[in-house]
N, C-alpha and C. Protein backbone atom coordinates (compact mmCIF):
# COMPACT_ATOMS: atom_id res chain seq x y z
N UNK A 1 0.86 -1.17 0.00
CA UNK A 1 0.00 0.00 0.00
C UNK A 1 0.91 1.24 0.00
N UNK A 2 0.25 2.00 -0.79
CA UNK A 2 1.45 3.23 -1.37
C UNK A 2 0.94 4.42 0.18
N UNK A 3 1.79 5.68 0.15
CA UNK A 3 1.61 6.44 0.82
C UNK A 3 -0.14 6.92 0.61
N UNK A 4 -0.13 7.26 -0.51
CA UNK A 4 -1.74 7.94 -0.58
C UNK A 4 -2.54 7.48 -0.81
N UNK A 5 -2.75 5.88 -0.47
CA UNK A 5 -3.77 4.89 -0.28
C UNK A 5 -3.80 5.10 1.23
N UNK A 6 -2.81 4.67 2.00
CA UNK A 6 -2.46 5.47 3.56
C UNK A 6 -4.05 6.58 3.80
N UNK A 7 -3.42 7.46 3.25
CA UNK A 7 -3.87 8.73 3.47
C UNK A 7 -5.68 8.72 3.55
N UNK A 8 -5.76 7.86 2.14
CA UNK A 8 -7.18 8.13 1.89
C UNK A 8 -7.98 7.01 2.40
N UNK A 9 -7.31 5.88 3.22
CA UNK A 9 -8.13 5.57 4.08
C UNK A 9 -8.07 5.53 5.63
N UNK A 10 -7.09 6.22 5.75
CA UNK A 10 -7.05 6.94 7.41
C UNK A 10 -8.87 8.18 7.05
N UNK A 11 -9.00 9.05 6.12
CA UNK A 11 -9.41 9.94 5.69
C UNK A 11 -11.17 9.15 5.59
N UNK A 12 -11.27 8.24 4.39
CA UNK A 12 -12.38 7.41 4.66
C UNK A 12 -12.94 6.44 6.09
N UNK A 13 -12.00 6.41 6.46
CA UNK A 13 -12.11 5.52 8.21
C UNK A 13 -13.06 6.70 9.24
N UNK A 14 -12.40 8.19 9.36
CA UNK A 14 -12.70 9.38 9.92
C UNK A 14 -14.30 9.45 9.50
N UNK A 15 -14.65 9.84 7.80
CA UNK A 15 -15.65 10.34 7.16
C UNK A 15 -16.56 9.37 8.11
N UNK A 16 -16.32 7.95 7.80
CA UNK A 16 -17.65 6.99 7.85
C UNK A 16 -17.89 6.94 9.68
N UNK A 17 -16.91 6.85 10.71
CA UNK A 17 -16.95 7.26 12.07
C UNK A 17 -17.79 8.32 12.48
N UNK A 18 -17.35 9.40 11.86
CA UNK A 18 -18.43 10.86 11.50
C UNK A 18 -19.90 10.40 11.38
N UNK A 19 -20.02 9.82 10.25
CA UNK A 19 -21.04 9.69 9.98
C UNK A 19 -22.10 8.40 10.45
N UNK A 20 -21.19 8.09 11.24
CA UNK A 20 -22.06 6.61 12.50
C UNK A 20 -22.63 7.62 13.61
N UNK A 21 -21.28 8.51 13.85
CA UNK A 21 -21.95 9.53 14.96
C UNK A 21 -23.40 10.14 15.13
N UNK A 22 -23.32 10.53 13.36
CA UNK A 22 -24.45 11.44 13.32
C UNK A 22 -25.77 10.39 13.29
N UNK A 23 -25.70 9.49 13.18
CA UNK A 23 -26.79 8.18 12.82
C UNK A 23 -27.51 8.27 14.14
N UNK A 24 -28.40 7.98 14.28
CA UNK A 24 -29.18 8.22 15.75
C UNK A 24 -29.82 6.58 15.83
N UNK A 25 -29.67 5.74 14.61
CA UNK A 25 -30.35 4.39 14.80
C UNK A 25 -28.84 3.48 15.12
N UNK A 26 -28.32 3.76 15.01
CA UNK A 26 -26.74 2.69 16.00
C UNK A 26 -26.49 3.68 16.95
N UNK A 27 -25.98 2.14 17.68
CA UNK A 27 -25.94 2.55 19.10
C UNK A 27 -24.43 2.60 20.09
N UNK A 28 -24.49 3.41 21.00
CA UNK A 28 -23.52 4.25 21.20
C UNK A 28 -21.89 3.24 21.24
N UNK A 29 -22.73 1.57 21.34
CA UNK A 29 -21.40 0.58 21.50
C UNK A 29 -20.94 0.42 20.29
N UNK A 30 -21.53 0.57 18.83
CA UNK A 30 -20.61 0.61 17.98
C UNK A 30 -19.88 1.34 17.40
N UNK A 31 -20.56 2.88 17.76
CA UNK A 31 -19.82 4.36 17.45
C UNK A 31 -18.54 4.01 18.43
N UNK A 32 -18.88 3.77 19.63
CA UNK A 32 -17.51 3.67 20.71
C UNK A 32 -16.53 2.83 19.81
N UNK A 33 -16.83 1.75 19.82
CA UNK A 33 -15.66 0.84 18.64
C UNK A 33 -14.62 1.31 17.41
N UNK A 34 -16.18 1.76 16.62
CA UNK A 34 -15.23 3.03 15.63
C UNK A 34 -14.63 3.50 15.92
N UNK A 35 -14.89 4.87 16.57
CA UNK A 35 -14.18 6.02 17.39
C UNK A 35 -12.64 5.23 18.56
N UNK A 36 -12.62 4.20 18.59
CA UNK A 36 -11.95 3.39 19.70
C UNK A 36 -10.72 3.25 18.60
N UNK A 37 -11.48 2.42 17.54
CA UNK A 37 -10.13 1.93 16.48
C UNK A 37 -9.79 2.76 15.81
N UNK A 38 -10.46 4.30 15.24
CA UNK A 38 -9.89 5.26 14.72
C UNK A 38 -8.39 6.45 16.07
N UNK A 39 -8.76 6.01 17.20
CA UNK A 39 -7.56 6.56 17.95
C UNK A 39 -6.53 5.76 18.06
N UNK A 40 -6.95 4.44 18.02
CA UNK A 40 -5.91 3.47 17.58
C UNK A 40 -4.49 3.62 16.64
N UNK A 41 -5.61 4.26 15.31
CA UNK A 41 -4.98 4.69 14.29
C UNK A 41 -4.26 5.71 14.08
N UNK A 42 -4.80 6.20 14.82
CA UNK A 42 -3.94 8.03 14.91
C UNK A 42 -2.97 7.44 15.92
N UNK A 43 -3.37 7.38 17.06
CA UNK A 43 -1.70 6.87 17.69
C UNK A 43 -0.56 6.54 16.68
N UNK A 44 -1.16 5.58 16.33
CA UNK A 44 0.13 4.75 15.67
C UNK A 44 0.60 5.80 14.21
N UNK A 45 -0.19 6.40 13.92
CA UNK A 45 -0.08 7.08 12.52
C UNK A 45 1.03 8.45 13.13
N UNK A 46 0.70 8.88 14.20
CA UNK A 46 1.38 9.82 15.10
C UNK A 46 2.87 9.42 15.78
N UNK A 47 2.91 7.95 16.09
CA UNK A 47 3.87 7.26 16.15
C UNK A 47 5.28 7.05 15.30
N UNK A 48 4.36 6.82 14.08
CA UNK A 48 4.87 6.60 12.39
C UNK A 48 5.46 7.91 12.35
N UNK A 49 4.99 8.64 12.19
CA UNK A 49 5.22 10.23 11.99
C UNK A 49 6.72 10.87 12.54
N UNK A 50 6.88 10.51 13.92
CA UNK A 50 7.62 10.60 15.04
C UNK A 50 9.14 9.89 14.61
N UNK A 51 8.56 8.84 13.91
CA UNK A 51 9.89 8.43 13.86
C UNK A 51 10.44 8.53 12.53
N UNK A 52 9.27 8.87 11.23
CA UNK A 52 9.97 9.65 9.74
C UNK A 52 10.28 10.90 10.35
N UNK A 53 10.34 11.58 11.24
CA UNK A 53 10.40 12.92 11.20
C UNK A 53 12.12 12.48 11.99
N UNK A 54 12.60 12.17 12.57
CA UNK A 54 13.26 11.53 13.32
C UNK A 54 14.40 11.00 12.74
N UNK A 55 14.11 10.14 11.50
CA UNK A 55 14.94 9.97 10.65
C UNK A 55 15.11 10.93 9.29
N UNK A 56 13.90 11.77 8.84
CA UNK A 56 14.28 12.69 8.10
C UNK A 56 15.54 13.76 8.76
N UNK A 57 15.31 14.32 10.17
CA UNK A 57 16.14 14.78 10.79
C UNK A 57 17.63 14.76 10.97
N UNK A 58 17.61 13.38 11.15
CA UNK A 58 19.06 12.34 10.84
C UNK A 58 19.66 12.51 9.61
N UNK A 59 18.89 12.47 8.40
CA UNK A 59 19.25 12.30 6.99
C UNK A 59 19.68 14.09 6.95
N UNK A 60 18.57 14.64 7.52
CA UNK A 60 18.95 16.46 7.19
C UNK A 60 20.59 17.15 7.69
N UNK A 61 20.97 15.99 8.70
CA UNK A 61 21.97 16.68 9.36
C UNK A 61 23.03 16.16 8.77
N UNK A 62 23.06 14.86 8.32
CA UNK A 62 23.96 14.21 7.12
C UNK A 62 23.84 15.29 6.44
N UNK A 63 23.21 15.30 5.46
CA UNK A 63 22.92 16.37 4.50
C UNK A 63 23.69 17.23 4.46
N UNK A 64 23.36 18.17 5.52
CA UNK A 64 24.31 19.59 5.64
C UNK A 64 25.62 19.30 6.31
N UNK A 65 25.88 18.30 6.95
CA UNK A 65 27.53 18.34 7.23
C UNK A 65 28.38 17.81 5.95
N UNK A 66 27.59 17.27 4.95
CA UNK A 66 27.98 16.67 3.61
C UNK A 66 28.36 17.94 2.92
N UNK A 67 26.92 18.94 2.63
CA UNK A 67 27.36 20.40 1.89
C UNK A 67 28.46 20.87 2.72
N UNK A 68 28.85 21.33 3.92
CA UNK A 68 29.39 22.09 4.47
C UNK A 68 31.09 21.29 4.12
N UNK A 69 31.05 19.99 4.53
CA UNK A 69 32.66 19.29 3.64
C UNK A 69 32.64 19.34 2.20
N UNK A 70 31.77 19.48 1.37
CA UNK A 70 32.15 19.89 -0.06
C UNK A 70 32.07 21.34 -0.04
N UNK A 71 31.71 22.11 0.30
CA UNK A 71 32.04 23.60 0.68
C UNK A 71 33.61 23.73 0.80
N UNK A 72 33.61 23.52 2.11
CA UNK A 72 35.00 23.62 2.29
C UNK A 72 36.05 22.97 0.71
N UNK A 73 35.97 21.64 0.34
CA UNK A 73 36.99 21.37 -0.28
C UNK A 73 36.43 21.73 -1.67
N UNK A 74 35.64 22.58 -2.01
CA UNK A 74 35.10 23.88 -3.07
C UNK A 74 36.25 24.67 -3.12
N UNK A 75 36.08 25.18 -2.07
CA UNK A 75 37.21 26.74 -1.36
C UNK A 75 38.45 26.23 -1.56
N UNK A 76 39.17 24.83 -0.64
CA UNK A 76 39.97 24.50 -1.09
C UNK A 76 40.95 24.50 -2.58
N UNK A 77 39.65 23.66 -2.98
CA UNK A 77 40.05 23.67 -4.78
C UNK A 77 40.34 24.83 -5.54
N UNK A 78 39.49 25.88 -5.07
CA UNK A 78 39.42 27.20 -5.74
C UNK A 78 40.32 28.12 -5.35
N UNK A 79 40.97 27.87 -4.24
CA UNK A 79 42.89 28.28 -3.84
C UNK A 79 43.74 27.66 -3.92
N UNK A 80 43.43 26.47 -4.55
CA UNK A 80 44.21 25.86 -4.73
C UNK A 80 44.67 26.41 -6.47
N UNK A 81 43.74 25.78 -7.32
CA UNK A 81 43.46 26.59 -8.84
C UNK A 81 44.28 28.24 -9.44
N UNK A 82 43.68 28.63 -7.88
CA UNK A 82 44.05 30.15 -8.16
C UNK A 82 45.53 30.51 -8.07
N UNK A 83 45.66 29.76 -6.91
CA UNK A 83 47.17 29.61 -6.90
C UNK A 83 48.37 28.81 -7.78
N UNK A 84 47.51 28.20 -8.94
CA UNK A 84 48.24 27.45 -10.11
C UNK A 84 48.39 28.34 -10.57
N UNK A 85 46.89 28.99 -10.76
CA UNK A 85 46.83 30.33 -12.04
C UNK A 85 48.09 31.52 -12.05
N UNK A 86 48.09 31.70 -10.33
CA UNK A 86 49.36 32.82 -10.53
C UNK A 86 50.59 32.14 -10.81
N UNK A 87 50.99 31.04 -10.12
CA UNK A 87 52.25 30.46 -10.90
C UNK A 87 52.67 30.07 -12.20
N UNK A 88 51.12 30.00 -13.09
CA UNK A 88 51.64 29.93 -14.31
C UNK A 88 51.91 30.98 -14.73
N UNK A 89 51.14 32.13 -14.64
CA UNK A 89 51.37 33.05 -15.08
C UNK A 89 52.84 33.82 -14.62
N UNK A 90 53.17 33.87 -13.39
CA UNK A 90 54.51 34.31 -13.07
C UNK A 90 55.61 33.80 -14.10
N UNK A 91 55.76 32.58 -14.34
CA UNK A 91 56.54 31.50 -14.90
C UNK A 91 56.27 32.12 -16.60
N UNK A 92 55.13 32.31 -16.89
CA UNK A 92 54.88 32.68 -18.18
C UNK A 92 55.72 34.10 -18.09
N UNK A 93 55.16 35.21 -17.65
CA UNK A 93 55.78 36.72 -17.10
C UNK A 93 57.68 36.63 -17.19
N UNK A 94 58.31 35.70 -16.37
CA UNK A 94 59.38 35.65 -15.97
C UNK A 94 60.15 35.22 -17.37
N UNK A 95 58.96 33.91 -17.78
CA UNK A 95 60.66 33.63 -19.70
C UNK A 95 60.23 34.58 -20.69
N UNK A 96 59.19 35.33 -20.42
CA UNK A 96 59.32 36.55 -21.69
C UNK A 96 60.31 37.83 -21.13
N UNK A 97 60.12 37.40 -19.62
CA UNK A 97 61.21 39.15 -19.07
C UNK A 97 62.52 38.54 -19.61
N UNK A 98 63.34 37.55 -19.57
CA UNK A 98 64.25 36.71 -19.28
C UNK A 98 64.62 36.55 -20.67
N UNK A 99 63.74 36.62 -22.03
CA UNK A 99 64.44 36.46 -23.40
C UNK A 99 64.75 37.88 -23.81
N UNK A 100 63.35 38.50 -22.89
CA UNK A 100 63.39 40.33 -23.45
C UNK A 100 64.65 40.94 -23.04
N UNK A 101 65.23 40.35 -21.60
CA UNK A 101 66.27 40.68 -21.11
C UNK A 101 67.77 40.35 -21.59
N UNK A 102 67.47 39.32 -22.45
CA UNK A 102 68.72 38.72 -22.98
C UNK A 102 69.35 40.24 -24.16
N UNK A 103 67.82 40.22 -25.24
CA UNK A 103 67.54 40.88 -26.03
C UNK A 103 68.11 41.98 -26.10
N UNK A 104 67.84 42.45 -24.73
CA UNK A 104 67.98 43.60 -24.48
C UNK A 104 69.39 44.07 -24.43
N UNK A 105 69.81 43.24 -23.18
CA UNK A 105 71.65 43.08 -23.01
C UNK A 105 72.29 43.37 -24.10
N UNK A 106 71.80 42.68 -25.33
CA UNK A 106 72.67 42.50 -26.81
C UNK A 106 72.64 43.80 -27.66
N UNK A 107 71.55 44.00 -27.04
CA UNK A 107 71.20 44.99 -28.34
C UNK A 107 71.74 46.27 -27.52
N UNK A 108 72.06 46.32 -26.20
CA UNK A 108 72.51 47.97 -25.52
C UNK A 108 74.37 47.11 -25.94
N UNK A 109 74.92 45.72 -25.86
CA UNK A 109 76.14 45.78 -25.95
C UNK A 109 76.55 46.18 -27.25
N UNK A 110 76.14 45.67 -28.57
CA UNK A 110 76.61 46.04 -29.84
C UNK A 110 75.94 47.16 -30.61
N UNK A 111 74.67 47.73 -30.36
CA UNK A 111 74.13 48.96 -30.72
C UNK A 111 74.71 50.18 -29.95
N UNK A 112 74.25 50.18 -29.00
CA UNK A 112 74.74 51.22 -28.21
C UNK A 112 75.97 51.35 -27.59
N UNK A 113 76.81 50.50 -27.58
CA UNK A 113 78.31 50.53 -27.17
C UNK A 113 78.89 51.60 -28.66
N UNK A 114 78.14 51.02 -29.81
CA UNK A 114 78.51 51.25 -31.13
C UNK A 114 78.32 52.74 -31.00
N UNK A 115 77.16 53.26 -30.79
CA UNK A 115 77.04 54.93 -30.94
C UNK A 115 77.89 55.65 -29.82
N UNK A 116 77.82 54.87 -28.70
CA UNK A 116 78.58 55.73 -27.61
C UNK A 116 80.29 55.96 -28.48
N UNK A 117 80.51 54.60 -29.09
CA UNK A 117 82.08 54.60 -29.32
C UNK A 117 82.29 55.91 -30.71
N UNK A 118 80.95 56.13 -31.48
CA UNK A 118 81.31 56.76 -32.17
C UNK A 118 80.99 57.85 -32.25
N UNK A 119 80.28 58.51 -31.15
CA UNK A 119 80.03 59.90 -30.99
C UNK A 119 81.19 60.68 -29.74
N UNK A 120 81.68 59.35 -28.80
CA UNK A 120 82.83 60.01 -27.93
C UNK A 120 83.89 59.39 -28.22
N UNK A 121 84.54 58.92 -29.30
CA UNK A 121 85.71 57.97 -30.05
C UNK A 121 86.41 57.28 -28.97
N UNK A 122 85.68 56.97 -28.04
CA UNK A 122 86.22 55.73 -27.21
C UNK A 122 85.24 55.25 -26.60
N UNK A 123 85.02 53.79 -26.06
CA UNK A 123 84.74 52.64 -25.62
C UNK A 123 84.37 53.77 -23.80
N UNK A 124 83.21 53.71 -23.10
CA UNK A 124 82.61 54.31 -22.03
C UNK A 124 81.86 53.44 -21.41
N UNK A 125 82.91 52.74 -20.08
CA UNK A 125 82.15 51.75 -19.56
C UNK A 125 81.19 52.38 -18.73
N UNK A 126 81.23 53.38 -18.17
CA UNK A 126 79.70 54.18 -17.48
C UNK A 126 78.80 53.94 -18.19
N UNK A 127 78.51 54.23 -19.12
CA UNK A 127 77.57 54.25 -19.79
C UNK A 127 76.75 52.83 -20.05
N UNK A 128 77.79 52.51 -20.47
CA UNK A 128 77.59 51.12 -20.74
C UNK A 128 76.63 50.05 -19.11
N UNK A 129 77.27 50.77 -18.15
CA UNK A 129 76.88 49.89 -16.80
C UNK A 129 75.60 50.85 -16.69
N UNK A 130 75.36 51.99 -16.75
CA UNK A 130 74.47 52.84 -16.90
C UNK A 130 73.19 52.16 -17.47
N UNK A 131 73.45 52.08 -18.99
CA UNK A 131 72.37 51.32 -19.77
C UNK A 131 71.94 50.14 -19.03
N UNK A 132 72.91 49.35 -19.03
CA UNK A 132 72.13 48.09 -18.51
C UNK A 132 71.34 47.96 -16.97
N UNK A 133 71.69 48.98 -16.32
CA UNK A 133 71.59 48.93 -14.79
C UNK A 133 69.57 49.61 -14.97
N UNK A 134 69.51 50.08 -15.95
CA UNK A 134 68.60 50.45 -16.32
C UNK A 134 67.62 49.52 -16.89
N UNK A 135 67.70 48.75 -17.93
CA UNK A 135 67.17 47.54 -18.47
C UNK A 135 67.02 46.83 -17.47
N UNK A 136 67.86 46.14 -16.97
CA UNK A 136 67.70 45.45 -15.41
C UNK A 136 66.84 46.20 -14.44
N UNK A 137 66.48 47.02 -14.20
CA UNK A 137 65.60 47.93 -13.20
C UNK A 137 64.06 48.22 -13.98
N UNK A 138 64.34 48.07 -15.34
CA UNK A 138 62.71 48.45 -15.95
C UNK A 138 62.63 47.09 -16.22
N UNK A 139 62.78 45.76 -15.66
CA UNK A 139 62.69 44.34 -16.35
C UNK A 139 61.71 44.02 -15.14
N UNK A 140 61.81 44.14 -13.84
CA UNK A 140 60.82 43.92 -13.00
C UNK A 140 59.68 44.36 -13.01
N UNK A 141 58.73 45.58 -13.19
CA UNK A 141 58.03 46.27 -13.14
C UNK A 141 57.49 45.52 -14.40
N UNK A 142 58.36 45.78 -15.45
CA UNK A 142 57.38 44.76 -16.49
C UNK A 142 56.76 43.39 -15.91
N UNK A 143 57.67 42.55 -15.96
CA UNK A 143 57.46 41.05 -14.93
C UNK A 143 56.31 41.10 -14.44
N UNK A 144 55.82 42.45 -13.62
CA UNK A 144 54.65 42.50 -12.72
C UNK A 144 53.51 42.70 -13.50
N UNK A 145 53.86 43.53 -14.89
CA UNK A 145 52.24 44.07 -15.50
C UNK A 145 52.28 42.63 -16.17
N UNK A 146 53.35 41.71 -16.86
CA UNK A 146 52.71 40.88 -17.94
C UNK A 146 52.30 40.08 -16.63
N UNK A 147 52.40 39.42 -15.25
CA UNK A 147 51.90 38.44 -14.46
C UNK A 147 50.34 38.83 -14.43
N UNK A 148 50.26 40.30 -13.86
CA UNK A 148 48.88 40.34 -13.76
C UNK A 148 48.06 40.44 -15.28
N UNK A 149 48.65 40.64 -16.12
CA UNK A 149 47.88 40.41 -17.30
C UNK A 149 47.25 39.13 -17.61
N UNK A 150 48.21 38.40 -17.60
CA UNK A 150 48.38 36.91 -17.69
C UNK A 150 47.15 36.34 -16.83
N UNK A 151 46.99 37.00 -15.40
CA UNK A 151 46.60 36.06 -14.19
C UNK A 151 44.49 36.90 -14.97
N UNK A 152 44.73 38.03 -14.77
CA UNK A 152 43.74 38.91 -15.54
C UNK A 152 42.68 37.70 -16.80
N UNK A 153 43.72 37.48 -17.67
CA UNK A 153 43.29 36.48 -18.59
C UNK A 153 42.57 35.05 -18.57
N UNK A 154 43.22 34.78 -17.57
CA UNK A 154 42.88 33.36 -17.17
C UNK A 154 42.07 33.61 -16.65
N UNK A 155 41.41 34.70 -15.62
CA UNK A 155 40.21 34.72 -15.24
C UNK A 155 39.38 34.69 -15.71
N UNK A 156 39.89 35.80 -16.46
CA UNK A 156 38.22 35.55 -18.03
C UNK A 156 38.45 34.77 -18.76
N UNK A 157 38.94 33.80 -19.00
CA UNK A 157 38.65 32.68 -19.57
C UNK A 157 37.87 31.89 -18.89
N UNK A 158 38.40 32.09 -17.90
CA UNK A 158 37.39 30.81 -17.06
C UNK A 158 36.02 31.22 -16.53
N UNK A 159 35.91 32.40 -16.32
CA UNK A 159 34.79 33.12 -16.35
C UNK A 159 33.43 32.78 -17.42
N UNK A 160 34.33 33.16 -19.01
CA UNK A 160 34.16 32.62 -19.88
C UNK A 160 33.35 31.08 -20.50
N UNK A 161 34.46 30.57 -19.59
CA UNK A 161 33.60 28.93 -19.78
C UNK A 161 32.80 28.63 -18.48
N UNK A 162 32.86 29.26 -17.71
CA UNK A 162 31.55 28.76 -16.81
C UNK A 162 30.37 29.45 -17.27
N UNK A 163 30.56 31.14 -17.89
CA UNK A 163 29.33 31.19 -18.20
C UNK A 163 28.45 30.68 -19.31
N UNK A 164 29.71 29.91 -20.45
CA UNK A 164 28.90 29.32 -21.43
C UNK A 164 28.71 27.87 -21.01
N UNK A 165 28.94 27.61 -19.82
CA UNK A 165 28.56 25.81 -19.30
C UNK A 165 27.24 25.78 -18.84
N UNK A 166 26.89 27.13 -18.69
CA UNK A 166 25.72 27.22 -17.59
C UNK A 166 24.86 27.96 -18.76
């Protein structure tokens, strides 16, 4: 017997009790009977009740200590992730500063050694430590805009694909 067979004859049991009551030709020992086995029923139906509610309770608190540990290892994951994200990106940031820097070195040793030597007809290691001390000092600051660019990107990408997943 399903739940709402249950229902509808706890419901028909009540109606027809009711309606013994109102009968004035039966007599008060079989209304008592009815009325006797319909509290019967409610007890126990009240009983029943007591203890789905009891175990729904049980199941509810599973429940939420279940969300609350995938919560947490949500958060986890998602500092964890984030914290890939900036290391790739640093790592990405760092071999473009690092070839730009090579680049750079070469091109202040044989370009610009070249003009210094031929506008003051000698070889000027100031200058020379000058230039580079400079390249080396504007190589960090870059480092920092391409990381956050980088880290910038990946956000919206992923941004990106969650909002077209959803």
């Amino acid at each position: 017997m399903n739940i709402e067979e249950l229902y509808l004859k706890q419901i028909v049991q009540a109606l027809t009790v009711k309606d013994k009551m109102d009968d004035p030709r039966l007599g008060k020992t079989v209304v008592k009977e009815d009325v006797d086995q319909l509290i019967d029923n409610y007890v126990e139906n009240v009983n029943e009740m007591k203890l789905i509610t009891k175990v729904s309770d049980r199941l509810q608190k599973k429940l939420n200590k279940t969300n609350e540990a995938l919560d947490k290892k949500n958060k986890e994951l998602q500092e964890t992730l984030d914290e890939l994200t900036k290391a790739n990106a640093g790592k990405k940031a760092t071999t473009i500063v690092f070839i730009l820097g090579i680049v750079l070195f070469v091109f202040e040793e044989y370009l610009i050694e070249a003009v210094v030597k031929h506008h003051f007809g000698h070889e000027n290691m100031w200058i020379s430590v000058v230039a580079k001390l400079v390249i080396a000092l504007a190589l960090k600051p870059f480092e920092v805009f391409l990381e956050h660019r980088f880290i910038e990107h990946a956000y919206k990408k992923d941004q990106h694909k969650r909002s077209n997943a959803h």
